[in-house]
PDB file of N, CA and C in Angstrom:
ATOM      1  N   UNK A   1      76.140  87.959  85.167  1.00  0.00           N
ATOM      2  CA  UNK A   1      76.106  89.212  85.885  1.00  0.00           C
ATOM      3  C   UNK A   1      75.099  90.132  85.200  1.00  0.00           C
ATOM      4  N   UNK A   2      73.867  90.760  85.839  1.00  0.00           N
ATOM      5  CA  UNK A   2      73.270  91.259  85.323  1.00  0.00           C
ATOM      6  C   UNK A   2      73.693  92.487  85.631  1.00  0.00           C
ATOM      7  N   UNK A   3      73.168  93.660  84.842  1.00  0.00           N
ATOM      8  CA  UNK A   3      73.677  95.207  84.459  1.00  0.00           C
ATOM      9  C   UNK A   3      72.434  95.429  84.543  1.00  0.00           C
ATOM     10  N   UNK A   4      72.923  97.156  85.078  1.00  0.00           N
ATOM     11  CA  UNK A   4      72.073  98.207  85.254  1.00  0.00           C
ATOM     12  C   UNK A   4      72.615  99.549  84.793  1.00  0.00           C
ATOM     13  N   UNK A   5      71.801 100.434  84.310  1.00  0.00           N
ATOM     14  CA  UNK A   5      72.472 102.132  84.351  1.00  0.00           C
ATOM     15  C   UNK A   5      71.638 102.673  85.379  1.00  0.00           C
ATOM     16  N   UNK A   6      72.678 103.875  85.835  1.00  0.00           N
ATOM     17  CA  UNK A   6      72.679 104.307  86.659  1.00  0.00           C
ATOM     18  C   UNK A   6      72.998 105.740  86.694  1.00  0.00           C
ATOM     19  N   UNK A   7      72.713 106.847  87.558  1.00  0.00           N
ATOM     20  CA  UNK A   7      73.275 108.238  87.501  1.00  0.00           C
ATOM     21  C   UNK A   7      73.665 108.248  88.836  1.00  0.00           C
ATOM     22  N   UNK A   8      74.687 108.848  88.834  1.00  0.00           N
ATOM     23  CA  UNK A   8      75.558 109.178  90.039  1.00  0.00           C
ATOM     24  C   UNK A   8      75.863 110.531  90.382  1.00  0.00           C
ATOM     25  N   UNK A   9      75.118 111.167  91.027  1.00  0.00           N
ATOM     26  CA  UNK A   9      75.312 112.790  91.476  1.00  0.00           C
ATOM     27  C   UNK A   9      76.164 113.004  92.589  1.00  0.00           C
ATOM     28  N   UNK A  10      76.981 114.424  92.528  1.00  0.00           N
ATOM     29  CA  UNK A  10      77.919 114.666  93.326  1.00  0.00           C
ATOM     30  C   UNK A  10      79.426 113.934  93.485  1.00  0.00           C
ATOM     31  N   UNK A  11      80.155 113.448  92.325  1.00  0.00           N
ATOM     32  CA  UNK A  11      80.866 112.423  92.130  1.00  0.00           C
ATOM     33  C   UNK A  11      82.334 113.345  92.179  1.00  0.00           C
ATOM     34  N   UNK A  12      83.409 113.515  92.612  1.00  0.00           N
ATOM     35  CA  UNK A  12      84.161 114.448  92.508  1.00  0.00           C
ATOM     36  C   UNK A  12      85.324 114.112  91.228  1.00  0.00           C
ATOM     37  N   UNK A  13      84.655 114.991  90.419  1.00  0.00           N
ATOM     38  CA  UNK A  13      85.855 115.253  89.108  1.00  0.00           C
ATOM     39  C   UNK A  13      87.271 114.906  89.050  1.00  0.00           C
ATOM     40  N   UNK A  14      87.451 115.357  89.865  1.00  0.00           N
ATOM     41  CA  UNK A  14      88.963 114.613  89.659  1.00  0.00           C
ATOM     42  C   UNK A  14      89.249 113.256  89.679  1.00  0.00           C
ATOM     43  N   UNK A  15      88.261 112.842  90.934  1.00  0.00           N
ATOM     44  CA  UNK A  15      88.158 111.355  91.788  1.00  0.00           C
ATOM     45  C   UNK A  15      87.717 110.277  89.977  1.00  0.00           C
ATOM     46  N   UNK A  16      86.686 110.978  89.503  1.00  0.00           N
ATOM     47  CA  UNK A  16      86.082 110.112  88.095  1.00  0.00           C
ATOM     48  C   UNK A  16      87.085 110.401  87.199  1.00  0.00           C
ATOM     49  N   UNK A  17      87.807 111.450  86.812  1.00  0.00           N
ATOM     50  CA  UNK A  17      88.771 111.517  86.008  1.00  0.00           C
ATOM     51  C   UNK A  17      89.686 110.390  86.151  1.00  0.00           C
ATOM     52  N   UNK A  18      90.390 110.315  87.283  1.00  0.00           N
ATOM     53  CA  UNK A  18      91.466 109.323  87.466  1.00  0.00           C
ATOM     54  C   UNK A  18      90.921 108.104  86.828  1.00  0.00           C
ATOM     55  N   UNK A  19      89.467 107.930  87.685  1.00  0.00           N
ATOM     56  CA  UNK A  19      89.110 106.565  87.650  1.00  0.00           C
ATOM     57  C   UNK A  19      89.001 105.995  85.847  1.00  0.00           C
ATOM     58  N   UNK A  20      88.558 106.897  85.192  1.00  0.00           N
ATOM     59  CA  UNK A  20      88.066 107.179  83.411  1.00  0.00           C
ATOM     60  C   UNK A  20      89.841 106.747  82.918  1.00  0.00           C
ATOM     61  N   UNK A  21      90.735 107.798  83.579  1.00  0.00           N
ATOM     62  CA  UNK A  21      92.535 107.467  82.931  1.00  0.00           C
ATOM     63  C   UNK A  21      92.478 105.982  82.927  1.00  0.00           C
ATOM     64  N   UNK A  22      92.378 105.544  84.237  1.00  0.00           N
ATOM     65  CA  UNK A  22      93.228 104.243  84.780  1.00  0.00           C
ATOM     66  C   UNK A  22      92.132 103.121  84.273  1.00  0.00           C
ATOM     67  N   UNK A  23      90.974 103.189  83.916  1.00  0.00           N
ATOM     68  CA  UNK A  23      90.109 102.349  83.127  1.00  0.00           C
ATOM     69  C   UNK A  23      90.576 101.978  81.538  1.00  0.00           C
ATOM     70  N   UNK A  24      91.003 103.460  80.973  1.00  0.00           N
ATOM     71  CA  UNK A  24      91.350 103.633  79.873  1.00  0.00           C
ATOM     72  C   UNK A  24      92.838 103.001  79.641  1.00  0.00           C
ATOM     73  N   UNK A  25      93.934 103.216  80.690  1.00  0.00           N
ATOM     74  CA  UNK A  25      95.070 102.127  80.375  1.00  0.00           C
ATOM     75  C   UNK A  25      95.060 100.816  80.503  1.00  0.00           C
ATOM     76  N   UNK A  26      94.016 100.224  81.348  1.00  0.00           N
ATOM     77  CA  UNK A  26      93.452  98.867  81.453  1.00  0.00           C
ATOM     78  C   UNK A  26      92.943  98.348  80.365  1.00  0.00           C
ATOM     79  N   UNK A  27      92.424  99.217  79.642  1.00  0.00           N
ATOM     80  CA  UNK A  27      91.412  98.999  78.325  1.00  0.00           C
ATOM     81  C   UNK A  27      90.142  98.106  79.040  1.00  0.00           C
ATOM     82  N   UNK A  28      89.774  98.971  79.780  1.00  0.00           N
ATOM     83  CA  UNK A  28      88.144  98.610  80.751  1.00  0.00           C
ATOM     84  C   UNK A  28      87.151  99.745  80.534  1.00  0.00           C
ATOM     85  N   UNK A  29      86.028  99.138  80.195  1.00  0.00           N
ATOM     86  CA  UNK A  29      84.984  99.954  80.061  1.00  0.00           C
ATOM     87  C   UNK A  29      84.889 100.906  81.521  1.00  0.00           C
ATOM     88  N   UNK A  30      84.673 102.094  81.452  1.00  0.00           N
ATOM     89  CA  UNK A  30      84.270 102.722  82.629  1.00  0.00           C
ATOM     90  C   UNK A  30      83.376 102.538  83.906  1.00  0.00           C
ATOM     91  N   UNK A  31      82.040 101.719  83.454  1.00  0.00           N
ATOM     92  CA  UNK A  31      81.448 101.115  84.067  1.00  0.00           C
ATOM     93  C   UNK A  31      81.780  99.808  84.979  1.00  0.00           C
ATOM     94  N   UNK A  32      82.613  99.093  84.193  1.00  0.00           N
ATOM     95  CA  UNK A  32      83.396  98.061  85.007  1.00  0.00           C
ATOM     96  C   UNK A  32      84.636  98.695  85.543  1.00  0.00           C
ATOM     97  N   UNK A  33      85.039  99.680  85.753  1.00  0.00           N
ATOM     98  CA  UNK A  33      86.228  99.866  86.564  1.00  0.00           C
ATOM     99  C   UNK A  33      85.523 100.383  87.486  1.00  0.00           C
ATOM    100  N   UNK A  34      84.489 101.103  87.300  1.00  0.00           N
ATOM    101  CA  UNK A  34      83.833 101.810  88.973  1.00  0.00           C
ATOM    102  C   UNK A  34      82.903 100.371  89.474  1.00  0.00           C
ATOM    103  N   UNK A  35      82.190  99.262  88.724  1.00  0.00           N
ATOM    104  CA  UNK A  35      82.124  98.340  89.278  1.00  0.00           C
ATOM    105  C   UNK A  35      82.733  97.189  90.267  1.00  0.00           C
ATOM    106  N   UNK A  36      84.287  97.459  89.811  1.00  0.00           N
ATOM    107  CA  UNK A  36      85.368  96.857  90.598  1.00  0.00           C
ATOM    108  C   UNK A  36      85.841  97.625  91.799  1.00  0.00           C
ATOM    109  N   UNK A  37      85.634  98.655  91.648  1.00  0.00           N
ATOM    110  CA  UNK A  37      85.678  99.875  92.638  1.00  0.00           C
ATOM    111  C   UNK A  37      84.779  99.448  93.689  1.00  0.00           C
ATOM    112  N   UNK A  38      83.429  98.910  93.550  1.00  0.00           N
ATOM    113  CA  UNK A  38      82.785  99.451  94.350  1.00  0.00           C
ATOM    114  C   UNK A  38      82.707  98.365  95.105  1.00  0.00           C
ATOM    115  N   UNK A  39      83.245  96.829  94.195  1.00  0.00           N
ATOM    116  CA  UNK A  39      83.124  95.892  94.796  1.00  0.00           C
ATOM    117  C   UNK A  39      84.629  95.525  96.095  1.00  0.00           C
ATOM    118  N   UNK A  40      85.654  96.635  95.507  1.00  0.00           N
ATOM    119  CA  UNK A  40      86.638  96.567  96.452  1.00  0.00           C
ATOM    120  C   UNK A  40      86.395  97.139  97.814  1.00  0.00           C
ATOM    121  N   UNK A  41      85.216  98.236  97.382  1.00  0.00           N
ATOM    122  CA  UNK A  41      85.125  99.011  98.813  1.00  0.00           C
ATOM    123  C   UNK A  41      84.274  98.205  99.707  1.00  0.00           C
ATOM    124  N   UNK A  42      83.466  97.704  98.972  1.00  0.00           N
ATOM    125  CA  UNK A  42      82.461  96.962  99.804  1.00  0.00           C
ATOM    126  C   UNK A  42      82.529  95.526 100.753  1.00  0.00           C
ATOM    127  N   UNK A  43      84.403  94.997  99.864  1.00  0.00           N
ATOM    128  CA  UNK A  43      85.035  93.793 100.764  1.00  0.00           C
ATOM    129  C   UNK A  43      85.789  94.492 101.768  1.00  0.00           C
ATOM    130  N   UNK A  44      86.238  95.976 101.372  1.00  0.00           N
ATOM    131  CA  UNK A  44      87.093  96.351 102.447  1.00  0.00           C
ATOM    132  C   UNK A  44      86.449  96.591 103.506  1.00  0.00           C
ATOM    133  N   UNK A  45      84.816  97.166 103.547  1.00  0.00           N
ATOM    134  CA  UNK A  45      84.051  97.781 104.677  1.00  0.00           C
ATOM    135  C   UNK A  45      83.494  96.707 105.204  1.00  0.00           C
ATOM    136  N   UNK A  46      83.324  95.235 104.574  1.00  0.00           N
ATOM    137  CA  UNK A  46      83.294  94.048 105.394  1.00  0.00           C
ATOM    138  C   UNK A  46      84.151  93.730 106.179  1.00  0.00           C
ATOM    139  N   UNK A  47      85.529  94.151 106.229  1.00  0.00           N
ATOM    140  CA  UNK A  47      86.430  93.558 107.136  1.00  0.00           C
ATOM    141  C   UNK A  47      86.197  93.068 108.429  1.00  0.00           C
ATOM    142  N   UNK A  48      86.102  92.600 109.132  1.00  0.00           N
ATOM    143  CA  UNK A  48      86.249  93.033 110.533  1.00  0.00           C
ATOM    144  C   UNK A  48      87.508  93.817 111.298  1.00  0.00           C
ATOM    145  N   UNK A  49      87.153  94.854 111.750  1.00  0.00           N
ATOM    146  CA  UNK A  49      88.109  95.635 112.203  1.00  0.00           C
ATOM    147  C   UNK A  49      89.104  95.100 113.741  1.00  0.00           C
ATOM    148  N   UNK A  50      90.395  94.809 113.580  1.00  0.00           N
ATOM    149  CA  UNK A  50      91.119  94.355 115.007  1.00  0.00           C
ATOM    150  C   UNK A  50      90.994  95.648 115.954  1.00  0.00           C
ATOM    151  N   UNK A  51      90.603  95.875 117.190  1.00  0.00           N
ATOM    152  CA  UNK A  51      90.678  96.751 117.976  1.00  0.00           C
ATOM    153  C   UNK A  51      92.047  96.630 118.665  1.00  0.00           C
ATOM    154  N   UNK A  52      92.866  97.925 118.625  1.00  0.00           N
ATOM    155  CA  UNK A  52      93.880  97.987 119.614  1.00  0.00           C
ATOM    156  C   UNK A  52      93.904  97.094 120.542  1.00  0.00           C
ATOM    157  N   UNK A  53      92.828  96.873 121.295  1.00  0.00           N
ATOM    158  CA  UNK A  53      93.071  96.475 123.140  1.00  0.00           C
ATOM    159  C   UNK A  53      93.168  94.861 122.445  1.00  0.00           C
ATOM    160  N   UNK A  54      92.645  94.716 121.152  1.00  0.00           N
ATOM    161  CA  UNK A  54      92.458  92.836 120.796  1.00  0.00           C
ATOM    162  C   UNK A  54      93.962  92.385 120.513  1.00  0.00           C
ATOM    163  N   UNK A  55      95.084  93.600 120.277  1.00  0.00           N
ATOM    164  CA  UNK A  55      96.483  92.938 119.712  1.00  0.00           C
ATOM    165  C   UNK A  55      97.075  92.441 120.129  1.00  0.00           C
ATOM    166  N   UNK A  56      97.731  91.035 120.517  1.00  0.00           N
ATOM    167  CA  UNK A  56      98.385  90.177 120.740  1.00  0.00           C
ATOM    168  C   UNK A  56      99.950  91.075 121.060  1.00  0.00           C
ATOM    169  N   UNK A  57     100.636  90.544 121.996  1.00  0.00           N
ATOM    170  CA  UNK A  57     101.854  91.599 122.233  1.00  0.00           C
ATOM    171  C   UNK A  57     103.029  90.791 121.942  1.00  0.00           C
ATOM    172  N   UNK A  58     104.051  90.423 121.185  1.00  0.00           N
ATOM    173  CA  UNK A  58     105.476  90.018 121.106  1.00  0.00           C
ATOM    174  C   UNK A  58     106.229  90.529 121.613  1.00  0.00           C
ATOM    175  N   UNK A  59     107.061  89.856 122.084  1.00  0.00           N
ATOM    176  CA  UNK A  59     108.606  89.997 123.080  1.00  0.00           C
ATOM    177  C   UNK A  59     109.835  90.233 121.693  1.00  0.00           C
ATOM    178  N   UNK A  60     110.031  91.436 121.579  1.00  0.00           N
ATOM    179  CA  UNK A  60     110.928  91.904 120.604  1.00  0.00           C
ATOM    180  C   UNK A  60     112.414  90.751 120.732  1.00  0.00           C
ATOM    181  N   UNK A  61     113.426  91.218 120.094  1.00  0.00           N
ATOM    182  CA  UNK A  61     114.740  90.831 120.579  1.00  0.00           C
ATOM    183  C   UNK A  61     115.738  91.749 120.895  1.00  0.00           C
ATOM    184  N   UNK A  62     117.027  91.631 121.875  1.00  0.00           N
ATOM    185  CA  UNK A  62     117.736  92.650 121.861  1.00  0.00           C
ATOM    186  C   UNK A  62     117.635  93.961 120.987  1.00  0.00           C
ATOM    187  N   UNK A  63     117.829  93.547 119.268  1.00  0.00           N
ATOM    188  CA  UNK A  63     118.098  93.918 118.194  1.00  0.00           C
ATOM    189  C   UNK A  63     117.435  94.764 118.080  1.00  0.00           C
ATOM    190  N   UNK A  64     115.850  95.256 118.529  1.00  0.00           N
ATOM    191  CA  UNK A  64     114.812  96.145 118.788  1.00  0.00           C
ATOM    192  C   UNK A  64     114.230  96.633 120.212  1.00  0.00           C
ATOM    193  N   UNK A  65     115.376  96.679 121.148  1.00  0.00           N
ATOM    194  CA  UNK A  65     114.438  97.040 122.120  1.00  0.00           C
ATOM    195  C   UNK A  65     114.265  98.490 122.170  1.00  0.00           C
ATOM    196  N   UNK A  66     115.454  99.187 121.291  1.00  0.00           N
ATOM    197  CA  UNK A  66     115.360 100.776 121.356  1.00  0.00           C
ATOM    198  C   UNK A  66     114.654 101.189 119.887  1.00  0.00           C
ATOM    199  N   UNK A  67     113.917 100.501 118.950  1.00  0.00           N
ATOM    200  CA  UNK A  67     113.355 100.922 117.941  1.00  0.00           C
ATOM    201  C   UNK A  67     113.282 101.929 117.790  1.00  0.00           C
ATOM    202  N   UNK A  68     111.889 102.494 118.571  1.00  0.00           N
ATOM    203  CA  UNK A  68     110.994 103.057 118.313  1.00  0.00           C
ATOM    204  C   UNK A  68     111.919 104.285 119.189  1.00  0.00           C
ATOM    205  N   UNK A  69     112.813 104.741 119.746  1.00  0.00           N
ATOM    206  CA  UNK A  69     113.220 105.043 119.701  1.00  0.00           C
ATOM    207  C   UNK A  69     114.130 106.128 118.476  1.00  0.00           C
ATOM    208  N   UNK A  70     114.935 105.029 118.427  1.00  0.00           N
ATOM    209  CA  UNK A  70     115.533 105.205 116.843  1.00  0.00           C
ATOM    210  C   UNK A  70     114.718 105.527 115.616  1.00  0.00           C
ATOM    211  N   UNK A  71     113.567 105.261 115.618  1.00  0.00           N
ATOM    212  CA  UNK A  71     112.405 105.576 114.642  1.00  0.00           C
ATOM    213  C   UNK A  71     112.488 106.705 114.680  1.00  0.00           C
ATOM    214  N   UNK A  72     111.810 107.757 116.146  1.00  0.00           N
ATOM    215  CA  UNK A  72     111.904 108.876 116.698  1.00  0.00           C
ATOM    216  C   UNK A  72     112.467 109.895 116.231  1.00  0.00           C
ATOM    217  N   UNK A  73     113.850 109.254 116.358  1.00  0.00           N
ATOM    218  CA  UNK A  73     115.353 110.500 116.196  1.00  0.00           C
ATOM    219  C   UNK A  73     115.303 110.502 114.754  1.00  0.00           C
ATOM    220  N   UNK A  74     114.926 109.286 113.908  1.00  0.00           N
ATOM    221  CA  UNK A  74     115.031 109.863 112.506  1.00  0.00           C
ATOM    222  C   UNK A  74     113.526 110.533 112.253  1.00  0.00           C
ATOM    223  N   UNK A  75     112.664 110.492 112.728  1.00  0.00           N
ATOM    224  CA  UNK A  75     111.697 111.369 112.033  1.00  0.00           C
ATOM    225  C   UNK A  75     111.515 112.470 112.921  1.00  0.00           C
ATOM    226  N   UNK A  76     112.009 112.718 114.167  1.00  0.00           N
ATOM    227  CA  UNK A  76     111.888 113.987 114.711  1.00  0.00           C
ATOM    228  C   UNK A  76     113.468 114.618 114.994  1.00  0.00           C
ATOM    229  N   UNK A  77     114.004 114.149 114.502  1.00  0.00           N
ATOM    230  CA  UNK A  77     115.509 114.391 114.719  1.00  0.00           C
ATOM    231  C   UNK A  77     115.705 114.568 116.193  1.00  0.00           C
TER     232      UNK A  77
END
């Protein structure tokens, strides 16, 4: 793996803080934790995204036909 330095402007402080903590309980150099970072974002933005209209529909069972319902009443009372 070859290495590079780099400067990174506009980086939000808090956002690098965390990242600097959680490197530091790993016992990871800083550079390789935003390296792993960037390589996570970059498999996640490969995804291919499922579109709503592409979702396959299942036939619930009795046991759920009023779910979402019941979902409802507990989060909107």
């Amino acid at each position: 793996m070859a290495e590079t330095q780099v400067t990174i402007k506009n980086v939000d402080q808090q956002v690098f803080n965390e990242l600097k903590a959680e490197a530091a309980r790993k016992k990871l150099p800083v550079g390789r934790a935003l390296s792993l970072a960037i390589q996570t974002w970059l498999s996640e933005s490969r995804k291919p995204k499922l579109k709503l209209l592409e979702w396959e529909t299942v036939k619930g069972s009795p046991k759920t036909k009023y779910l979402s319902e019941q979902i409802d009443g507990i989060l909107y009372g």
